[in-house]
C-alpha atoms as a PDB file:
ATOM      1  CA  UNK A   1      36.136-107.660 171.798  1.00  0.00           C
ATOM      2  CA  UNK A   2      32.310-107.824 172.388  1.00  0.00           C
ATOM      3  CA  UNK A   3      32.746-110.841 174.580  1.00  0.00           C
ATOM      4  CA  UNK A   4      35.341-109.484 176.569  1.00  0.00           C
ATOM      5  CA  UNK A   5      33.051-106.361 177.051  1.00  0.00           C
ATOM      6  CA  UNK A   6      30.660-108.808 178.152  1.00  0.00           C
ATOM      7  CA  UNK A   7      32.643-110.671 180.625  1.00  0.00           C
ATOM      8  CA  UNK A   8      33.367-113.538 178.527  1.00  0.00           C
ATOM      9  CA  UNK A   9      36.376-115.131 177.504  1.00  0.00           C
ATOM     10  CA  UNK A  10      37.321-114.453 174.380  1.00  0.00           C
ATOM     11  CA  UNK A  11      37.406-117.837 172.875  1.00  0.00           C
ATOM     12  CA  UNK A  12      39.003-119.360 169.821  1.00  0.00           C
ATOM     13  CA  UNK A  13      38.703-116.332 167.945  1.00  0.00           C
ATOM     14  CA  UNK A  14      41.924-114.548 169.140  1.00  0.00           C
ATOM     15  CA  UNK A  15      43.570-118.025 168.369  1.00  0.00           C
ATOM     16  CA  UNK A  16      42.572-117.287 164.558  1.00  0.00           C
ATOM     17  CA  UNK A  17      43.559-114.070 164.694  1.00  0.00           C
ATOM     18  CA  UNK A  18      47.028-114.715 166.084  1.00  0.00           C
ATOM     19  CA  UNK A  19      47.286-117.550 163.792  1.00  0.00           C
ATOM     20  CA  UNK A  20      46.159-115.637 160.435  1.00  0.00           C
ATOM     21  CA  UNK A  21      47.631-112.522 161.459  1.00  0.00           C
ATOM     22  CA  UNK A  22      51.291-113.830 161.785  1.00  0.00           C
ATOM     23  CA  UNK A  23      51.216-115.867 158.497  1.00  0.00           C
ATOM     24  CA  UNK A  24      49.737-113.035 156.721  1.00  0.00           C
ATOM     25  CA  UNK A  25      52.624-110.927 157.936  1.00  0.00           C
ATOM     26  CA  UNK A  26      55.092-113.575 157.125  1.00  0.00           C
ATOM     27  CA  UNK A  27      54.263-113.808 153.510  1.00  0.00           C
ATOM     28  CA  UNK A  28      54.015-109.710 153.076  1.00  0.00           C
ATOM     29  CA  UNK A  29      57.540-109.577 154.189  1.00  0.00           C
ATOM     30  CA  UNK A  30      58.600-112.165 151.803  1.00  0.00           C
ATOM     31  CA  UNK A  31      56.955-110.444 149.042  1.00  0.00           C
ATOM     32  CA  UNK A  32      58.473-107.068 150.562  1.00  0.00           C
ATOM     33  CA  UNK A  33      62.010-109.071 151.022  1.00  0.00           C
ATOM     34  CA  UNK A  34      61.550-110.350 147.108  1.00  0.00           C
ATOM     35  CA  UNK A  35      60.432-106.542 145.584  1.00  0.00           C
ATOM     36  CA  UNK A  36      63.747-104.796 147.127  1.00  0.00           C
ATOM     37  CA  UNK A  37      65.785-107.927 145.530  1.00  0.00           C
ATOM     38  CA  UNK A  38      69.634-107.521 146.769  1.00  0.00           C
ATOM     39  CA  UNK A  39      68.871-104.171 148.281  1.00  0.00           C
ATOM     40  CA  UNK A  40      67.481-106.716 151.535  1.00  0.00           C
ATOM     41  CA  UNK A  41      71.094-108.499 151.665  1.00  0.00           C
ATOM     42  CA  UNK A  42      72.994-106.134 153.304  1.00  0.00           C
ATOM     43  CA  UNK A  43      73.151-105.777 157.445  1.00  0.00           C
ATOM     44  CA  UNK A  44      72.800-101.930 157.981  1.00  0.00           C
ATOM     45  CA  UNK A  45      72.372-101.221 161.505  1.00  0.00           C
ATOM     46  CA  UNK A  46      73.415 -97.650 161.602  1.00  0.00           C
ATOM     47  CA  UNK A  47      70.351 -96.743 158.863  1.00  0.00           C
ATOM     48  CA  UNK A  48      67.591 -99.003 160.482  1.00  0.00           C
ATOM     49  CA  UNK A  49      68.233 -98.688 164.388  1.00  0.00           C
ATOM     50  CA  UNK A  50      65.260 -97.107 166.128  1.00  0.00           C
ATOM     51  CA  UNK A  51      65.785 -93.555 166.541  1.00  0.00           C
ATOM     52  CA  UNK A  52      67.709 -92.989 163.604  1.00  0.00           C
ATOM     53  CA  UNK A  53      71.687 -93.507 162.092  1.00  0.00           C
ATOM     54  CA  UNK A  54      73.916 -94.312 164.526  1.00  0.00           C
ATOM     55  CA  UNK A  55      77.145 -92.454 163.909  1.00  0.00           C
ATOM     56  CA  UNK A  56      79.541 -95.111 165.114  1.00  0.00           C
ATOM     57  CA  UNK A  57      78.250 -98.557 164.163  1.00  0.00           C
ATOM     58  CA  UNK A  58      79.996-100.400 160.695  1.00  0.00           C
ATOM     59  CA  UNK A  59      79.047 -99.565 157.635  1.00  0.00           C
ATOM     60  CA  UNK A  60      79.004-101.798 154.851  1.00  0.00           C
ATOM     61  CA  UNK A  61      79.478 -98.807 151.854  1.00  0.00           C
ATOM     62  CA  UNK A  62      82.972 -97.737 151.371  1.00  0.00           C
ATOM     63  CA  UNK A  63      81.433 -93.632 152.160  1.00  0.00           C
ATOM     64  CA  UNK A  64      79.240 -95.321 154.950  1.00  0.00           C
ATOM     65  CA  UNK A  65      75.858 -94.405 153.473  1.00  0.00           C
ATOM     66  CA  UNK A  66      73.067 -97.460 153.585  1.00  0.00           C
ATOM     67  CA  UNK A  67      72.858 -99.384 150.611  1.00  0.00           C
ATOM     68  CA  UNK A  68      70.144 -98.880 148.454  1.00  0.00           C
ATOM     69  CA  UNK A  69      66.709 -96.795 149.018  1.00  0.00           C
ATOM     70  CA  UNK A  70      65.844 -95.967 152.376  1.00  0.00           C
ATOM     71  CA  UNK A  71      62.228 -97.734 152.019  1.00  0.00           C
ATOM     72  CA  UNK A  72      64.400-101.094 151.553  1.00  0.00           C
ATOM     73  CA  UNK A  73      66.723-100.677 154.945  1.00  0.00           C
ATOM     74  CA  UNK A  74      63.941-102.158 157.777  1.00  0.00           C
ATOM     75  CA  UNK A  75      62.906-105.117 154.748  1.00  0.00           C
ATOM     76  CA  UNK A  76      65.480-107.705 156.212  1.00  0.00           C
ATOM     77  CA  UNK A  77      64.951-106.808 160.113  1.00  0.00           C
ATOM     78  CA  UNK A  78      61.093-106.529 159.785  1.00  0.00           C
ATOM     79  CA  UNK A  79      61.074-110.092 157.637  1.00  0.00           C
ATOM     80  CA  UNK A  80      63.579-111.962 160.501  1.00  0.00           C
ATOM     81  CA  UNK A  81      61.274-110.597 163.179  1.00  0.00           C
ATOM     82  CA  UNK A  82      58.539-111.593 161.650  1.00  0.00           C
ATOM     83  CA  UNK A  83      59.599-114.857 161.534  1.00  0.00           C
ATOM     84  CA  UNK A  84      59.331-115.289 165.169  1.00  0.00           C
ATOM     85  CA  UNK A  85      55.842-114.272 164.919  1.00  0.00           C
ATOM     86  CA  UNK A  86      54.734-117.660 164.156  1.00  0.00           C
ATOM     87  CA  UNK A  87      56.431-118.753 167.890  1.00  0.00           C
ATOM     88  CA  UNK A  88      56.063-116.108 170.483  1.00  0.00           C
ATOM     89  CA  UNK A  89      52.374-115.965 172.300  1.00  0.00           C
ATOM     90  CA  UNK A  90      52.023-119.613 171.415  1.00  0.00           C
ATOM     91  CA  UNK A  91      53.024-121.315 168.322  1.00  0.00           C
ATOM     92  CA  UNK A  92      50.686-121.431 165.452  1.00  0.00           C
ATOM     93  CA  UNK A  93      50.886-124.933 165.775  1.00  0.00           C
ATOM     94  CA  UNK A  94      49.045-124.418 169.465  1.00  0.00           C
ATOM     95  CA  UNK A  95      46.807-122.318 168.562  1.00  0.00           C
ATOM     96  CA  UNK A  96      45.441-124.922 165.977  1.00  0.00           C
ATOM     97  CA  UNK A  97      44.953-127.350 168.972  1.00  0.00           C
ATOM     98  CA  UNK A  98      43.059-124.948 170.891  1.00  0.00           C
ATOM     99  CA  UNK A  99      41.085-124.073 167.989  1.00  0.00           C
ATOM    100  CA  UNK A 100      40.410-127.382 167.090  1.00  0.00           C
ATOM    101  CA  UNK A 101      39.640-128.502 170.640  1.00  0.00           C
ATOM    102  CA  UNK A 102      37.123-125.365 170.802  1.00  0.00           C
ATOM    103  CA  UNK A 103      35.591-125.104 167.029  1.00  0.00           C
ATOM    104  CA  UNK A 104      35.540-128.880 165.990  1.00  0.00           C
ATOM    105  CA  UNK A 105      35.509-130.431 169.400  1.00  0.00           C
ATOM    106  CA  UNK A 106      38.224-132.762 168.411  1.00  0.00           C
END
């Protein structure tokens, strides 16, 4: 941020940052997915849609309640996003060229 409020580019630092920050994420949600155990299995859209329930998608409870606690609905969605951290904005993989190519000088 301080070069960029200088005029500068920002340099390999925001390639770190997208790099650490994704993989970082991706192992909290596989620790979140492994802490709710089978709560995470089932596909609840009508408890984790944004906004709230909606009324008339499938339920997969017989009384069409979610399954499980409501802190273990968004587990499964926010871990399979998450997943696609590592590719969108550049791949990880990428961002270790340009990192190398900047830091090392390789």
């Amino acid at each position: 941020m301080s070069a960029l409020s200088h005029g500068d580019a920002p340099g390999a630092e925001s390639s770190l940052l997208k790099t650490r920050g994704t993989e970082l994420s991706q192992r909290l949600t596989e620790l979140a997915l492994g802490a709710v155990a089978h709560y995470a299995l089932p596909f609840q859209p009508h408890a984790t849609a944004p906004g709230g329930p909606v009324p008339d998608a499938p339920s997969v409870s017989p009384n069409g309640t979610p399954v499980g606690p409501d802190y273990s609905w968004a587990v499964t969605p926010k871990y399979l996003n998450d997943r696609a951290g590592s590719i969108h904005a550049g791949t990880n993989e990428i961002q270790r060229n340009i990192m190398s190519k900047a830091v090392l000088g390789l």
